[in-house]
N, C-alpha and C. Protein backbone atom coordinates (compact mmCIF):
# COMPACT_ATOMS: atom_id res chain seq x y z
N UNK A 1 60.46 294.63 227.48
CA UNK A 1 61.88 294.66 227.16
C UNK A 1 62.20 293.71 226.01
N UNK A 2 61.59 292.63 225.92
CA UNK A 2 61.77 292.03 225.17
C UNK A 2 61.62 292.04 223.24
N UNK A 3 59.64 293.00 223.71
CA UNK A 3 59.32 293.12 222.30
C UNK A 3 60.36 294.68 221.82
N UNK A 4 60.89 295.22 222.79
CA UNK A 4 62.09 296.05 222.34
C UNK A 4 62.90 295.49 222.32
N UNK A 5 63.85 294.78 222.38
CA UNK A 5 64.95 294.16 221.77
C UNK A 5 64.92 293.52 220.40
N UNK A 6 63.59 293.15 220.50
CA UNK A 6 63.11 291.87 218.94
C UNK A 6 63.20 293.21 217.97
N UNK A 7 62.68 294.12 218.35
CA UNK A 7 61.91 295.55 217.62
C UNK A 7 63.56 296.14 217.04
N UNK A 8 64.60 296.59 218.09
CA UNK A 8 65.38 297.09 217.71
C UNK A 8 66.37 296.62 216.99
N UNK A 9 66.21 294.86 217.23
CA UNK A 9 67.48 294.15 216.51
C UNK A 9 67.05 294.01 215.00
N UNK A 10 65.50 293.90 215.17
CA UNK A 10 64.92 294.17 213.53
C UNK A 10 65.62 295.19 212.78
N UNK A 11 65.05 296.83 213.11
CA UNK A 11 65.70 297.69 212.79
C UNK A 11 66.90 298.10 212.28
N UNK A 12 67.94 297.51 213.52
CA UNK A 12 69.34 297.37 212.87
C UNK A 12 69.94 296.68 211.86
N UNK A 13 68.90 295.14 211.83
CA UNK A 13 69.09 294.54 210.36
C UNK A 13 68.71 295.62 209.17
N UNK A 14 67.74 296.12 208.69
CA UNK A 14 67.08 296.68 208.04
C UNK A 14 68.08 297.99 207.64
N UNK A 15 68.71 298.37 209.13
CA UNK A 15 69.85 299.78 208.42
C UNK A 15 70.75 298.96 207.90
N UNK A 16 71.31 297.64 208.40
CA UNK A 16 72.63 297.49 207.98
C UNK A 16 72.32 296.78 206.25
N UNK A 17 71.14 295.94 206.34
CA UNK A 17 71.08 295.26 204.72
C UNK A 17 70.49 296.09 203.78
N UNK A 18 69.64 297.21 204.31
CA UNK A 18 69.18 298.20 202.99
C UNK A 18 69.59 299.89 202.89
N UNK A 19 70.67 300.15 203.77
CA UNK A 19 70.82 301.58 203.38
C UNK A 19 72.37 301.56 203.34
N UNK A 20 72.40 303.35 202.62
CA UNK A 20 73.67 303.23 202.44
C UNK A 20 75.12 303.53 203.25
N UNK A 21 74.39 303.67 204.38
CA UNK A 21 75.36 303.41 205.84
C UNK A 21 75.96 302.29 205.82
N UNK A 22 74.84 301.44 206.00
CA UNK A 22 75.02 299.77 206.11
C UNK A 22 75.93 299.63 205.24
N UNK A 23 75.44 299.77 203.72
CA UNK A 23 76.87 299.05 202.97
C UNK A 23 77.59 299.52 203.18
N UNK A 24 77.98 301.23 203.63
CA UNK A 24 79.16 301.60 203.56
C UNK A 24 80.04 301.27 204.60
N UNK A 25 79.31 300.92 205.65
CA UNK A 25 79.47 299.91 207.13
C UNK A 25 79.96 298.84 206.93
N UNK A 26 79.84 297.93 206.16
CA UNK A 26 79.56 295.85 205.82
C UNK A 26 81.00 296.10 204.99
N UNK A 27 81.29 296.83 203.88
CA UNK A 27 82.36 296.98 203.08
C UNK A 27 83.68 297.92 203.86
N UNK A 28 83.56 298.99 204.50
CA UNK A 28 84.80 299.40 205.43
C UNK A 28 84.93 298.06 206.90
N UNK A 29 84.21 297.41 207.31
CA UNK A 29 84.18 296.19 207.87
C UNK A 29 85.24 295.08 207.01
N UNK A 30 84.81 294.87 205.86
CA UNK A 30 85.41 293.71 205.58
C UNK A 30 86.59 294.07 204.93
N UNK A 31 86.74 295.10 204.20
CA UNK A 31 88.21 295.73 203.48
C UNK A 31 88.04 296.95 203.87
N UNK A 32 88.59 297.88 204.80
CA UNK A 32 89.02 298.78 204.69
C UNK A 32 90.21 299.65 203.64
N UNK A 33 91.30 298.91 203.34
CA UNK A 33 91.77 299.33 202.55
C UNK A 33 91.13 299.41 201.23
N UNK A 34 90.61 298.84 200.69
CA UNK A 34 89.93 298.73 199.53
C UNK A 34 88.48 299.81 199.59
N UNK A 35 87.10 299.83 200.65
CA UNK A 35 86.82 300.76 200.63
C UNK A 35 87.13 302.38 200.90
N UNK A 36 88.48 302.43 201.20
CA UNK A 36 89.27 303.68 201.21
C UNK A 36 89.30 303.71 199.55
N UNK A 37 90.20 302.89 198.81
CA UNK A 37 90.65 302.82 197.42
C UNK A 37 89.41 303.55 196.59
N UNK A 38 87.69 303.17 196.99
CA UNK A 38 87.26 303.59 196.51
C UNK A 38 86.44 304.61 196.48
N UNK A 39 87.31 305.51 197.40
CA UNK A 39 86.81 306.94 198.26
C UNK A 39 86.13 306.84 199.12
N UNK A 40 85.21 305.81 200.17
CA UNK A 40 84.97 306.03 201.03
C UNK A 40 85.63 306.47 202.35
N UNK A 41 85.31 307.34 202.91
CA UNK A 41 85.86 307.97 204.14
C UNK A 41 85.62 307.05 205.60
N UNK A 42 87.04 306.04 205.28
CA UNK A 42 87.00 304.95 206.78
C UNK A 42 86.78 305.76 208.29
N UNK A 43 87.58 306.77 208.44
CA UNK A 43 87.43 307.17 209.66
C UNK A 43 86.19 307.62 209.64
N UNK A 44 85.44 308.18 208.84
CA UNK A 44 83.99 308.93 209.23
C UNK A 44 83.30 307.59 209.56
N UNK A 45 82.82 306.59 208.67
CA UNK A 45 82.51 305.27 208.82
C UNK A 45 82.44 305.09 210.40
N UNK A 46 83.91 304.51 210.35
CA UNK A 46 84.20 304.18 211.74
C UNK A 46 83.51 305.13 212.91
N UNK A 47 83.85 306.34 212.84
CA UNK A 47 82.82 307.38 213.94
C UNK A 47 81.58 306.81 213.98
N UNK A 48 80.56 307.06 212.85
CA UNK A 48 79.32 307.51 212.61
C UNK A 48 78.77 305.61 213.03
N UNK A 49 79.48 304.94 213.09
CA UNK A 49 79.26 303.33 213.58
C UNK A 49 79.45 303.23 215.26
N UNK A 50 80.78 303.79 215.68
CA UNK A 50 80.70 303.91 216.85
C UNK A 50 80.04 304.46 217.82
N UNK A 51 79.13 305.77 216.85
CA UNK A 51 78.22 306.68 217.54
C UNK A 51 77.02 305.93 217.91
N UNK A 52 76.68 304.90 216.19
CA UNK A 52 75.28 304.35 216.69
C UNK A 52 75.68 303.27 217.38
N UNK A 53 76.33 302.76 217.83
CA UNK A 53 76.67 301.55 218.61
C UNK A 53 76.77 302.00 220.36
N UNK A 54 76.97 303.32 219.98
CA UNK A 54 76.78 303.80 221.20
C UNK A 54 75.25 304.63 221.65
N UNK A 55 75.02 304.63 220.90
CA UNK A 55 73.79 305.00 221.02
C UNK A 55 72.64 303.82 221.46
N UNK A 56 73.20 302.46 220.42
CA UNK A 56 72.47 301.52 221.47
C UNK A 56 72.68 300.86 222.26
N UNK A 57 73.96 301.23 223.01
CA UNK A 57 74.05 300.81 224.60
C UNK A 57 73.50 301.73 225.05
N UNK A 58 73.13 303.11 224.68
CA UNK A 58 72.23 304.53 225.66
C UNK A 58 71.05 303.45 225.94
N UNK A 59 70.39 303.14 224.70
CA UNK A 59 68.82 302.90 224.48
C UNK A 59 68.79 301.78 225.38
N UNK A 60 69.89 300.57 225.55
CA UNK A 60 69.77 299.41 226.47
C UNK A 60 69.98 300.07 227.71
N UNK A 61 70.86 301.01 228.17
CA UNK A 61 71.08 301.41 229.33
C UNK A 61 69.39 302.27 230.44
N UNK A 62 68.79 303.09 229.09
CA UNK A 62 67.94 303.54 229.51
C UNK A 62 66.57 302.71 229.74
N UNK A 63 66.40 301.33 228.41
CA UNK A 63 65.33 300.21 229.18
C UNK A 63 65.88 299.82 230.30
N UNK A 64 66.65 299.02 230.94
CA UNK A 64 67.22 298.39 231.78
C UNK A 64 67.36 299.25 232.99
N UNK A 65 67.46 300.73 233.08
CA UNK A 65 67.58 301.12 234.39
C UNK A 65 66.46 301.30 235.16
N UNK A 66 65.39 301.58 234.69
CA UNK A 66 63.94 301.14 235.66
C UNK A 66 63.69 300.05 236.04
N UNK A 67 64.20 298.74 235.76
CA UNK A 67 64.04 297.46 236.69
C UNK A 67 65.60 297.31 237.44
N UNK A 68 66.69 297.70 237.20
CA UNK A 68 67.81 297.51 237.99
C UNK A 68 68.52 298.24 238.94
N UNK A 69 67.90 299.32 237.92
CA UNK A 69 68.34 300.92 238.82
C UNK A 69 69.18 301.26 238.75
N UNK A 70 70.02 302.55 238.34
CA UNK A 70 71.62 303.19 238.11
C UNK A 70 72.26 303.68 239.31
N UNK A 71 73.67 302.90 239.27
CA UNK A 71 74.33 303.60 239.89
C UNK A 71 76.02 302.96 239.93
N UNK A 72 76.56 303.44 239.68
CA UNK A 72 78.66 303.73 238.82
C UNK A 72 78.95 302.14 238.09
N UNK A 73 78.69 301.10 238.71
CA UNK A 73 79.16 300.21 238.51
C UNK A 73 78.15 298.49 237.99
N UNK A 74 77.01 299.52 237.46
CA UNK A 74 75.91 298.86 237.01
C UNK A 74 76.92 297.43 235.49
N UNK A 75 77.54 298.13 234.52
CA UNK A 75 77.75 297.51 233.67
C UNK A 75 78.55 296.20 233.94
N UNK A 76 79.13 296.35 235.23
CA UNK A 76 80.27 294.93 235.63
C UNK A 76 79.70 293.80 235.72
N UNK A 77 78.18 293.88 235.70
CA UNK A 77 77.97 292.02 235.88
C UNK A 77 76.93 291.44 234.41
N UNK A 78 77.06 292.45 233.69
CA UNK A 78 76.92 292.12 232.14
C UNK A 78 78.24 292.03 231.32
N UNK A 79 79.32 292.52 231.76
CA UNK A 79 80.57 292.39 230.76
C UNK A 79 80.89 290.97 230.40
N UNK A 80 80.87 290.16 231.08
CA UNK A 80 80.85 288.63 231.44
C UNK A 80 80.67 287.94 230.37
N UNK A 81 78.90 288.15 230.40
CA UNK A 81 78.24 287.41 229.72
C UNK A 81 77.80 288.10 228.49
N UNK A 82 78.06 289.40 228.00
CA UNK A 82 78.30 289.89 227.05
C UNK A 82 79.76 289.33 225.87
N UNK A 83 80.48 289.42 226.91
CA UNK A 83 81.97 288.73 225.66
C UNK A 83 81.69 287.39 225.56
N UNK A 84 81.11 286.34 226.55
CA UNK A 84 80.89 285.09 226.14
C UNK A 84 80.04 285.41 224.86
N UNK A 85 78.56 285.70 224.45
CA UNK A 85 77.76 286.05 224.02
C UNK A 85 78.47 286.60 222.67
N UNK A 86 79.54 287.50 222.68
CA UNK A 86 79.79 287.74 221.26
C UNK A 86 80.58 286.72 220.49
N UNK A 87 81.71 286.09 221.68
CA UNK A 87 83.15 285.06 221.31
C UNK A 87 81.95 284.05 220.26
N UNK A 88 80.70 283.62 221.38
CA UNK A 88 80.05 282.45 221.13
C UNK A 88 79.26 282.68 219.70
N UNK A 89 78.98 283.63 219.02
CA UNK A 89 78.22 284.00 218.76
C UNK A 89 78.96 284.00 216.88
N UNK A 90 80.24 284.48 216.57
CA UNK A 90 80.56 283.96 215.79
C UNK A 90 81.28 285.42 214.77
N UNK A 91 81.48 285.51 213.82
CA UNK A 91 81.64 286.36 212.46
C UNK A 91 80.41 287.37 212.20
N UNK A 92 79.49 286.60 212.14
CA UNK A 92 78.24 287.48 211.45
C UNK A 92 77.74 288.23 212.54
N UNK A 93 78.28 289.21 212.83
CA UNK A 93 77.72 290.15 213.99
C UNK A 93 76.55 290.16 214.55
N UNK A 94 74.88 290.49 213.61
CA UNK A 94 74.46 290.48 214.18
C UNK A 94 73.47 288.80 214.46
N UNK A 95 73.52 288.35 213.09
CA UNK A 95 72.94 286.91 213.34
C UNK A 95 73.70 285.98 214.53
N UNK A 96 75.28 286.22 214.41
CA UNK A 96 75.34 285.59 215.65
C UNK A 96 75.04 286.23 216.79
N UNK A 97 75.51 287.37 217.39
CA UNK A 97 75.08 287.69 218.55
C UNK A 97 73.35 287.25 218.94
N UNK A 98 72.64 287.61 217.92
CA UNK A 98 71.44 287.10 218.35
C UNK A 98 71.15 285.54 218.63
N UNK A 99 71.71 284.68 218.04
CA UNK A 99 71.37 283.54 218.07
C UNK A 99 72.01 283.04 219.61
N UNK A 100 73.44 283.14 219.70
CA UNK A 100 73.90 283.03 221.46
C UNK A 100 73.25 283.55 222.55
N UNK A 101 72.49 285.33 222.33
CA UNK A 101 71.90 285.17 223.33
C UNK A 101 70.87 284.74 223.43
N UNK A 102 70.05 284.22 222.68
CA UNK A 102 69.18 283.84 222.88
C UNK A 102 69.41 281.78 223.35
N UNK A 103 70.06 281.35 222.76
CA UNK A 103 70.92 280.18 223.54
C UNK A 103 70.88 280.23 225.06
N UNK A 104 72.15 281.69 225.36
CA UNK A 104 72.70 281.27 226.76
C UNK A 104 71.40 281.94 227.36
N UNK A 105 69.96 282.64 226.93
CA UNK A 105 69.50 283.39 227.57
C UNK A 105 68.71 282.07 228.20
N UNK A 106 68.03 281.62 227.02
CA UNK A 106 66.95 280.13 227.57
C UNK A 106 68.24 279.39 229.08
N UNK A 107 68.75 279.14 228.27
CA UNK A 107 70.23 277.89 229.51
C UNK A 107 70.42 278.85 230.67
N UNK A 108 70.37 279.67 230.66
CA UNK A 108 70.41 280.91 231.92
C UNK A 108 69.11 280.32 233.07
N UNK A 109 67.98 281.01 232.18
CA UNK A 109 67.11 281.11 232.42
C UNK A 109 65.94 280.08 233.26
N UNK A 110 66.08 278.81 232.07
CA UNK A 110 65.79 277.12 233.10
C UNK A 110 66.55 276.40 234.04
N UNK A 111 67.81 277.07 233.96
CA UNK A 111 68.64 276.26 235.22
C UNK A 111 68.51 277.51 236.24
N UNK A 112 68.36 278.86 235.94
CA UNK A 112 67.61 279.36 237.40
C UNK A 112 66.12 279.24 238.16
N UNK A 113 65.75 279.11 236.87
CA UNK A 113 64.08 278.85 237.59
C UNK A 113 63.42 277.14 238.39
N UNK A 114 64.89 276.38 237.60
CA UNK A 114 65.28 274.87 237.59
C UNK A 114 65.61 274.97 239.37
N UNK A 115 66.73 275.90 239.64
CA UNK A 115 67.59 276.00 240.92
C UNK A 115 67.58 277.11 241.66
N UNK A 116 68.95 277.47 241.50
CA UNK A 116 69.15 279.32 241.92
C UNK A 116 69.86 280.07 240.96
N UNK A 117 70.02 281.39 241.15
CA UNK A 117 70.69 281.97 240.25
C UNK A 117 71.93 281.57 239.94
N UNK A 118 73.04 281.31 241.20
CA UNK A 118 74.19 280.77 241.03
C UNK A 118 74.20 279.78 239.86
N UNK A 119 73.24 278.66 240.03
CA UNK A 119 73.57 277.56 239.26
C UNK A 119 73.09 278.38 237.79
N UNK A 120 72.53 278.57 237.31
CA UNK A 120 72.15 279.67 235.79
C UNK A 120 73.07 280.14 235.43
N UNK A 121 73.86 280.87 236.45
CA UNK A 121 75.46 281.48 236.10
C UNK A 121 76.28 280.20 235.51
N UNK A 122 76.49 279.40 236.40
CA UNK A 122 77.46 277.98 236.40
C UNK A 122 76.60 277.30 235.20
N UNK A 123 76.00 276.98 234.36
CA UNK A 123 75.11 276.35 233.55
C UNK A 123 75.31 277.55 232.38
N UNK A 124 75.55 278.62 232.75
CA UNK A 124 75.53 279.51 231.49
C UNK A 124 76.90 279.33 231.00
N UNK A 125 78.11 279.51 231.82
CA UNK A 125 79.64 279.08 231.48
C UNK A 125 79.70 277.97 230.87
N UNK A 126 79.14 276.81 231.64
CA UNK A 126 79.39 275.24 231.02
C UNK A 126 78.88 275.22 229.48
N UNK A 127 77.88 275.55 228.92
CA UNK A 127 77.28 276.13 227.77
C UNK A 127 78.05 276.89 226.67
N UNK A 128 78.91 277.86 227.72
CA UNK A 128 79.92 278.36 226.56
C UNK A 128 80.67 278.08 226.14
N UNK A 129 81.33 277.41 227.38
CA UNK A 129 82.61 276.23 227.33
C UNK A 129 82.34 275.35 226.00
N UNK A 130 81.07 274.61 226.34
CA UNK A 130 80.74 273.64 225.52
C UNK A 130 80.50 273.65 223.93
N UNK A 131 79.70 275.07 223.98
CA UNK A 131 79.84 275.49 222.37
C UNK A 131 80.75 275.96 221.64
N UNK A 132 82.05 276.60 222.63
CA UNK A 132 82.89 276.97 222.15
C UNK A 132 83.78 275.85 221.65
N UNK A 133 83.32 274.77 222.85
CA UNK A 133 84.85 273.76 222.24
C UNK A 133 84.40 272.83 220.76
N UNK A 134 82.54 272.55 220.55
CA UNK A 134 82.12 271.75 219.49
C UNK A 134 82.50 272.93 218.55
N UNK A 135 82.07 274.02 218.45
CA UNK A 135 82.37 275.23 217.13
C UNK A 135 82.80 275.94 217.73
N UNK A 136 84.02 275.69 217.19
CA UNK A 136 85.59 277.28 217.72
C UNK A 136 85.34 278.11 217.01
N UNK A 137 84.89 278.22 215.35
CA UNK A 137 84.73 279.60 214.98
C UNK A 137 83.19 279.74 215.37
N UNK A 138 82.34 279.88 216.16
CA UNK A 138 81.02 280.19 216.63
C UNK A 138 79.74 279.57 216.02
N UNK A 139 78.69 280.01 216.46
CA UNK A 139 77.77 279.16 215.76
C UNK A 139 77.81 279.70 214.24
N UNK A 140 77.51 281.28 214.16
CA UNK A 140 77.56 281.70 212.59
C UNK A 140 78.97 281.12 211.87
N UNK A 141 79.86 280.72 212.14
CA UNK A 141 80.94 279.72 211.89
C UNK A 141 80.70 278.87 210.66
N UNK A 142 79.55 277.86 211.24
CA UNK A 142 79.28 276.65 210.58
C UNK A 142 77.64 276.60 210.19
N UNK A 143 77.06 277.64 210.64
CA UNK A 143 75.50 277.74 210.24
C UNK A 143 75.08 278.51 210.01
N UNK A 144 75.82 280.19 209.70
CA UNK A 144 74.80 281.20 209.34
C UNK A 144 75.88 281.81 208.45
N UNK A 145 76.81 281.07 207.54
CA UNK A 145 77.95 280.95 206.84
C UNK A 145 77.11 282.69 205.20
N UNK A 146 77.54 283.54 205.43
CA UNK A 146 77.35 284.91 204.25
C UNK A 146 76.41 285.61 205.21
N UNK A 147 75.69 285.16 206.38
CA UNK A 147 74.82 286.65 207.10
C UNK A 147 75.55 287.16 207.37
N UNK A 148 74.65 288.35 207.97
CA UNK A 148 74.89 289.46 208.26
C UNK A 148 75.10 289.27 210.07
């Protein structure tokens, strides 16, 4: 699961910094009005982004259900720590998201194997709390200042 996540978050760098999705993605992102001005088609954009974004919650949904197993109400105890994970995470979409979870994943991770799960939960909040209150605009905020 892992060397698929490393694998796919690669990938997605690679569409978003070298093709012409990506830019046309990175620029209806940052000005929409302006990439309208210069004929790009925002709403298609917007679709054809939402599709693959949905497409890789399919691809996470489909690793993840052979160790957790499906059934209606699987996504409720990732929503959590998913919005901490993005709040924390900053501007640069994907450099921050990656860099938080991999943060709250380690701080998760040693205070459960440290204790119990509960406390990993409680140790993962205090963490967010904490980074949120030293960097309010996220970590890409103040350290990954023009990524992606």
């Amino acid at each position: 699961m892992i060397a698929l996540a490393v694998a796919t978050l690669f990938a997605v760098h690679v569409i978003l910094r070298s093709s012409r999705l990506g830019l046309l993605a990175r620029g209806t992102m940052q000005n929409a009005d302006m990439a309208a001005a210069l004929g790009t088609d925002t709403s298609r954009i917007y679709a054809v982004t939402f599709a693959f974004g949905a497409a890789l919650a399919g691809l996470a949904g489909g690793v993840l259900a052979p160790v957790s197993g499906v059934f209606p109400t699987i996504g409720g105890s990732y929503i959590g720590r998913a919005f901490i994970t993005v709040i924390s995470g900053g501007a640069a979409p994907l450099a921050g998201t990656a860099s938080a979870s991999l943060l709250f994943g380690v701080i998760n991770q040693i205070a459960t194997f440290l204790t119990n799960p509960v406390y990993g939960e409680v140790a993962l909040l205090l963490a967010a709390i904490v980074l949120i209150r030293i960097l309010p605009q996220g970590i890409t905020g103040r350290y990954f200042r023009g990524s992606l």
